[in-house]
Each structure stands twice: as C-alpha cells, then as structure tokens.
C-alpha atoms as a PDB file:
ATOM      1  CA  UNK A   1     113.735 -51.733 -79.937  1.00  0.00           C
ATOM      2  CA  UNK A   2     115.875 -50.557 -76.719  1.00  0.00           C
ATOM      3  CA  UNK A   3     119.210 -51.108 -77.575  1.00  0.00           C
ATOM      4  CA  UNK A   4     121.453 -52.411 -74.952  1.00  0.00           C
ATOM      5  CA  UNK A   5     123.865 -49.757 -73.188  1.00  0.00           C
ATOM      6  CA  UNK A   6     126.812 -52.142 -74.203  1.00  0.00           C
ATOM      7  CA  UNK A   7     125.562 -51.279 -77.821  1.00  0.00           C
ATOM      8  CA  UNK A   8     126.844 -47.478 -78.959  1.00  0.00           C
ATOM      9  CA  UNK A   9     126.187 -47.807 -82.443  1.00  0.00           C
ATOM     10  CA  UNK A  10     123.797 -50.284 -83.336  1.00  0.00           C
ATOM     11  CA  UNK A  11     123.695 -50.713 -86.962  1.00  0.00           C
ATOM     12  CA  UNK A  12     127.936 -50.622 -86.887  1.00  0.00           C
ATOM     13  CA  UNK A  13     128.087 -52.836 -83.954  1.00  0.00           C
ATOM     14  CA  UNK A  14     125.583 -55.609 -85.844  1.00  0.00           C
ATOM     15  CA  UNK A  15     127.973 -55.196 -89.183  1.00  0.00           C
ATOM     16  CA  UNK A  16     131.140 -56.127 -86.828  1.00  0.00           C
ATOM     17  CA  UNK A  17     130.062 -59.878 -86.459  1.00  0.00           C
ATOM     18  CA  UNK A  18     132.863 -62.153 -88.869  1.00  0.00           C
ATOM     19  CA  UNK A  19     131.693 -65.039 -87.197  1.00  0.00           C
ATOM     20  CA  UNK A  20     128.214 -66.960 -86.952  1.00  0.00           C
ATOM     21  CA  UNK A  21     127.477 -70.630 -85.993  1.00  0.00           C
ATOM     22  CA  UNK A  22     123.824 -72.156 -87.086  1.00  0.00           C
ATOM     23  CA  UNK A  23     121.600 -73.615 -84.616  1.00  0.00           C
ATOM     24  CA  UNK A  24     118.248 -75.104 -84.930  1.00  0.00           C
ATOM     25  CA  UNK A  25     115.424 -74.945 -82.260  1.00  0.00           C
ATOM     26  CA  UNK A  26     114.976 -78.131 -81.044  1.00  0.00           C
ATOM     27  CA  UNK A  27     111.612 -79.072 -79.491  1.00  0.00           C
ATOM     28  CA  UNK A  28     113.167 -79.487 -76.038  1.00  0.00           C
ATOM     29  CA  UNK A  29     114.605 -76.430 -75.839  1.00  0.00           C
ATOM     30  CA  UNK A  30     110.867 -74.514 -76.223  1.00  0.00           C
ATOM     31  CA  UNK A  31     108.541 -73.944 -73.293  1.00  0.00           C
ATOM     32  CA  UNK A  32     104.835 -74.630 -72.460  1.00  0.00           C
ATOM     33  CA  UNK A  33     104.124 -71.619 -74.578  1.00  0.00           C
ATOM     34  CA  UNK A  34     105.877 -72.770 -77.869  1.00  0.00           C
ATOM     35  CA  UNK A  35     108.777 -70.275 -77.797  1.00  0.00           C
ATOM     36  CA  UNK A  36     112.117 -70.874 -77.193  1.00  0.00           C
ATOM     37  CA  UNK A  37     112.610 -70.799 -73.222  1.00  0.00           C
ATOM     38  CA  UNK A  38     114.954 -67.922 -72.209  1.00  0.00           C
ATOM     39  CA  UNK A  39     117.572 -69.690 -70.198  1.00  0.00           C
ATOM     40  CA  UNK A  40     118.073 -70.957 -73.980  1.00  0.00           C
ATOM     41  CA  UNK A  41     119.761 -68.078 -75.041  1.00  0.00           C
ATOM     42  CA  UNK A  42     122.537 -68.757 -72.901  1.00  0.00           C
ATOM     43  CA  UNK A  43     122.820 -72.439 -73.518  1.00  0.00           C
ATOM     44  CA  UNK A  44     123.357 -71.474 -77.545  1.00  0.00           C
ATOM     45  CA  UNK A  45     126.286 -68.300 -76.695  1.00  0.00           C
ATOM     46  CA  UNK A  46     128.172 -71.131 -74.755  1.00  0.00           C
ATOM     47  CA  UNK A  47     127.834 -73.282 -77.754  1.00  0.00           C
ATOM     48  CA  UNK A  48     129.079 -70.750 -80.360  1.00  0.00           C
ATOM     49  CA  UNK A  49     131.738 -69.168 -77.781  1.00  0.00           C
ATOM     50  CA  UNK A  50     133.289 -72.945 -77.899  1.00  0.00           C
ATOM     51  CA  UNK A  51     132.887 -72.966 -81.692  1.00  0.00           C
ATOM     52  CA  UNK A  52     134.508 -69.459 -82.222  1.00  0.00           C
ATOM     53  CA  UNK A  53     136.968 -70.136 -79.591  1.00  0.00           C
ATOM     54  CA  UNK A  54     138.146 -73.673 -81.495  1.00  0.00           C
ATOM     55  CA  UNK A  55     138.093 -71.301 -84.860  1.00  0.00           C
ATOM     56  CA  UNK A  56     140.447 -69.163 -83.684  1.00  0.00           C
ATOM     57  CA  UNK A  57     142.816 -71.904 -81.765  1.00  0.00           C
ATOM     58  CA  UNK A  58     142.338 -70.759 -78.587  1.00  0.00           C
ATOM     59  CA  UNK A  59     140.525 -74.285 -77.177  1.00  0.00           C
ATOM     60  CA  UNK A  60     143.023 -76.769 -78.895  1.00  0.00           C
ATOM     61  CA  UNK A  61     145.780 -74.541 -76.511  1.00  0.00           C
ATOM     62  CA  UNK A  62     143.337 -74.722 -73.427  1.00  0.00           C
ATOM     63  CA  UNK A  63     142.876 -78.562 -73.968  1.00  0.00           C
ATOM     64  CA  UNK A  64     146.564 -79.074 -74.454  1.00  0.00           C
ATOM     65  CA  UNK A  65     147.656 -77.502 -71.152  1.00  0.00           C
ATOM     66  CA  UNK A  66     147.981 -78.761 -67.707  1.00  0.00           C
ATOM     67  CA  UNK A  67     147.271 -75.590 -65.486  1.00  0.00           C
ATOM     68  CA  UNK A  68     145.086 -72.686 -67.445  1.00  0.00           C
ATOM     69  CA  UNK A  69     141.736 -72.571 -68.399  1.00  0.00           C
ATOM     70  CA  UNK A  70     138.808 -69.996 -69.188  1.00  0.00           C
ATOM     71  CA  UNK A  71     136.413 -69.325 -66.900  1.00  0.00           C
ATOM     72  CA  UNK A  72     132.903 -67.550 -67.260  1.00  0.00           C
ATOM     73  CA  UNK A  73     133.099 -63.799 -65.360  1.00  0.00           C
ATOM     74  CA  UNK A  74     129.639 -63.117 -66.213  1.00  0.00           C
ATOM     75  CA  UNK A  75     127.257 -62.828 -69.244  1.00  0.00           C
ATOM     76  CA  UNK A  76     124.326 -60.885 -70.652  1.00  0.00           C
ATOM     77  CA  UNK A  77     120.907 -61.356 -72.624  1.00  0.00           C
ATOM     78  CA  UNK A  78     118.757 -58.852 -73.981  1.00  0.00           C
ATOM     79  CA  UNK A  79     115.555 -60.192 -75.952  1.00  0.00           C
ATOM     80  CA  UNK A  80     113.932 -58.624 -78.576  1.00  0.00           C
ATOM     81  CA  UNK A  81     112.053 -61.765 -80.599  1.00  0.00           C
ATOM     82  CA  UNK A  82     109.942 -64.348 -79.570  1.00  0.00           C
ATOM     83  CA  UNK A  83     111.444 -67.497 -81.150  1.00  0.00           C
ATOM     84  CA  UNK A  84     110.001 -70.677 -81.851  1.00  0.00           C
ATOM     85  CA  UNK A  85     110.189 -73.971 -82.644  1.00  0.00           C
ATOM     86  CA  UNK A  86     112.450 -75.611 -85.584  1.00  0.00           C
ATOM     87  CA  UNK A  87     113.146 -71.821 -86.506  1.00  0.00           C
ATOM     88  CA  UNK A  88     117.091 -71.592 -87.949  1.00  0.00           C
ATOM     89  CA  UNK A  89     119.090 -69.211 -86.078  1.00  0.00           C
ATOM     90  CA  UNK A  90     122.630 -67.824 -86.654  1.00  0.00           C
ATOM     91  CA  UNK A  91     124.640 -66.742 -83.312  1.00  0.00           C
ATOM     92  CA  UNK A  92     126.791 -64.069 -84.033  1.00  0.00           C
ATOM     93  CA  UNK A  93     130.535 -64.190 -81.496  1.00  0.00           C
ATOM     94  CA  UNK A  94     132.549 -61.416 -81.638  1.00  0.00           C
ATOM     95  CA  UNK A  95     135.594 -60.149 -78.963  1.00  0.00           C
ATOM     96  CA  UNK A  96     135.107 -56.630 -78.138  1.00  0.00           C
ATOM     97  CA  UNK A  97     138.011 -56.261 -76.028  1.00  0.00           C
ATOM     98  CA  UNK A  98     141.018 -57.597 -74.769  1.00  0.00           C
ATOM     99  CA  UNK A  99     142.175 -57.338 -71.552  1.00  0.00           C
ATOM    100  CA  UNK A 100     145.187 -58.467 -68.939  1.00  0.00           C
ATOM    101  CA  UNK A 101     143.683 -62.004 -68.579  1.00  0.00           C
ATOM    102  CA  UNK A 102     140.033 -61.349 -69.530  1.00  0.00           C
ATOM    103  CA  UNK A 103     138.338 -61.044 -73.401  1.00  0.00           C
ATOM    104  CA  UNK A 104     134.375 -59.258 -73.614  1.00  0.00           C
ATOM    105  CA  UNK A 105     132.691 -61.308 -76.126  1.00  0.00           C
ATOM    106  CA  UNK A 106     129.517 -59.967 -77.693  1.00  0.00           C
ATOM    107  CA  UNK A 107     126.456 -62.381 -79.055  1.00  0.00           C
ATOM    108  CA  UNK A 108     123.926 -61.776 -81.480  1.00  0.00           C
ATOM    109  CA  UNK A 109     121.198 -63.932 -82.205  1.00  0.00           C
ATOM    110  CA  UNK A 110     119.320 -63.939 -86.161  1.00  0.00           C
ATOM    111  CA  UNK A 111     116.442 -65.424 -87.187  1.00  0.00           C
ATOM    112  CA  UNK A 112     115.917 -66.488 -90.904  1.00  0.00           C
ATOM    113  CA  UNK A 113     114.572 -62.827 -91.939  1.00  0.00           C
ATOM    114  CA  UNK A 114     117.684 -61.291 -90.190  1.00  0.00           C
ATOM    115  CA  UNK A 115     116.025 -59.843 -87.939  1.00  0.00           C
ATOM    116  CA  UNK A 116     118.119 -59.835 -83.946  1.00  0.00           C
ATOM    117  CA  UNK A 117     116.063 -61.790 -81.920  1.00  0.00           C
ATOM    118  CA  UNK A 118     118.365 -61.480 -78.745  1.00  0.00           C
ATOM    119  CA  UNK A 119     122.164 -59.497 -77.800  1.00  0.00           C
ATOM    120  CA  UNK A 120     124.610 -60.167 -75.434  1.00  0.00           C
ATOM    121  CA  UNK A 121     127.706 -59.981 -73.918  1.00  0.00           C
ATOM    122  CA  UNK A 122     130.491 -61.714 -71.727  1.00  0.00           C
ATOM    123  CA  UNK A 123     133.529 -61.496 -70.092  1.00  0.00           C
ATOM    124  CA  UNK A 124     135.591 -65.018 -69.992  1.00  0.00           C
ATOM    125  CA  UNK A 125     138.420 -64.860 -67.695  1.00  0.00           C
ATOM    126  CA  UNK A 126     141.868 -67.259 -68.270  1.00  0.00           C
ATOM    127  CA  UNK A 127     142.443 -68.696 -64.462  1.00  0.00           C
ATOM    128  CA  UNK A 128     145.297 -71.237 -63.287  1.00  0.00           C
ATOM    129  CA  UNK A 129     143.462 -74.740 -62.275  1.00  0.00           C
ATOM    130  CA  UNK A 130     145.776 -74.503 -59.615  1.00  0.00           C
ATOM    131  CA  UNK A 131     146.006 -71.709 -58.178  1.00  0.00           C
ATOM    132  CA  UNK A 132     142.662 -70.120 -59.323  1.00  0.00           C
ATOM    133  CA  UNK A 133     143.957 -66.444 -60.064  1.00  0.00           C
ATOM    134  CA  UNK A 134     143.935 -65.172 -63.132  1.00  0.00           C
ATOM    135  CA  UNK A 135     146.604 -65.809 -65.468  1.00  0.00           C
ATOM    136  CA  UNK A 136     147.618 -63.094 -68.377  1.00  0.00           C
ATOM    137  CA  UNK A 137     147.704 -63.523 -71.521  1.00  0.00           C
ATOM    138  CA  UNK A 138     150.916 -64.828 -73.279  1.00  0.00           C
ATOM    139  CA  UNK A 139     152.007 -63.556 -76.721  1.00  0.00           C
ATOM    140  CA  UNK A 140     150.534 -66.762 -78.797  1.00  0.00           C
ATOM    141  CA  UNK A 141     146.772 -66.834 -76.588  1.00  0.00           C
ATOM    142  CA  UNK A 142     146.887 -62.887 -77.362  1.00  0.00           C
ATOM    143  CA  UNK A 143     147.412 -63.196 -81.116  1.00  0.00           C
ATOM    144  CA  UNK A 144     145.029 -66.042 -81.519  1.00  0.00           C
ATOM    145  CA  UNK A 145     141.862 -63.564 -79.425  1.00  0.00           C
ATOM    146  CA  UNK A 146     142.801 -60.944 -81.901  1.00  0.00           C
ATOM    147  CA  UNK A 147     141.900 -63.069 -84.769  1.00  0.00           C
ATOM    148  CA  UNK A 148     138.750 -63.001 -83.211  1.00  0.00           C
ATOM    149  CA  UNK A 149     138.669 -58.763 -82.412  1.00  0.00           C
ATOM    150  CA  UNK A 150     136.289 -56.675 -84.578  1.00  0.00           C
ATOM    151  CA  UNK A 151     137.388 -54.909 -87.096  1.00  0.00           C
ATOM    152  CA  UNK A 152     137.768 -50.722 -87.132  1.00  0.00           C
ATOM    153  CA  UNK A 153     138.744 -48.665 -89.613  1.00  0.00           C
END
C-alpha cells in the first residue's frame, strides 16, 4: 500500500488514533457494483468529525454562540479497501495540529479485520458568521482541540 505523503510514519501515525466512532454500511450508501461508493468516505469523516468534535466540547460551544462557527478548508481520501455492504467500520478522528484559527484532523477508516480501508485528512477553519474571516482561537476552544491532539512522547 502507498502511504499518503501526509503519513510519515505509518504504523506510529495508525497507533495515534484515541478516538473511533462505528458505522455500518447501509445499502444506500453502496453503488451498482456492491461496494461502498467513494463520495461515502467523506459523508462518514463528517459524521465522526461532529461526533469527536461533541466529545471533546467543542460543538456544544459552537451551538451556544451567536457569531463563530467551523467551516470546512478542505479534506482528503486515500483508498486502499474495497468495502461493502453491511460491513462494520470504525472511523478513526484525530487533530494533528493546531493552528491560529484552523485544526488538521486526520481520518482512518477499519474494517472488522483491522485492516485501513481508507486515510484522510482535513483542515476545519473557525470563521465569524458575520464577518466571514477567520476568528482565533480563544483559551477555552484551544484547550478543548487539545483534548483531541495526538499524543507524543
């Protein structure tokens, strides 16, 4: 398998991931071929980002404030497995980095033998609603993504 270039050290990188949410193939999500269809992928990292992001606190603060919000800055897929229908998966969320007013999150998909059936990676960016620039973190949003940060060390 090619690993991503995002990836430096695979094995370490997969062993970094606190955090997994379960999802199960549903029939609808599968194409004419009988394998999950790739736009998918991305469908399932928003889902777990919004789970990880609630685990941490950092949604109830977005949902309880009048002006910021996080916005997508862009996201990655790399596939390595076909997957298929009614197969259990577990979606790995980890942040990577922290920065002014942005977080990289990293995804990994499992099957039920462990095996990565798809990477990837995002940046989510906190804007003002009314302004639409981005908006730094505070001291309380910045603790809360560290809960979240891989662990070194």
């Amino acid at each position: 398998m090619k690993k991503p270039t995002y990836i430096t050290d695979y094995e370490a990188w997969c062993k970094e991931f606190n955090y997994f949410f379960p999802v199960q193939v549903r029939f609808s999500e599968t194409d004419a071929f009988g394998h999950l269809n790739n736009t998918q992928a991305f469908v399932y990292f928003e889902h777990a980002r919004i789970q990880f992001l609630k685990v941490v606190g950092l949604m109830a603060l977005w949902m309880n404030t009048d002006d910021l919000i996080p916005v997508t800055a862009d996201l990655q897929c790399d596939y390595f497995k076909q997957v298929f229908f009614d197969e259990a998966l577990r979606i790995g969320v980890k942040v990577m980095s922290i920065g002014t007013s942005s977080v990289e999150l990293h995804y990994m998909i499992l099957n039920e033998q462990n095996q990565v059936c798809m990477t990837g990676r995002g940046r989510i960016v906190q804007i003002s609603k009314r302004t639409g620039a981005s908006k730094g973190w505070n001291d309380e949003t910045l603790s809360l993504l560290k809960k979240g940060q891989i662990k070194t060390g």
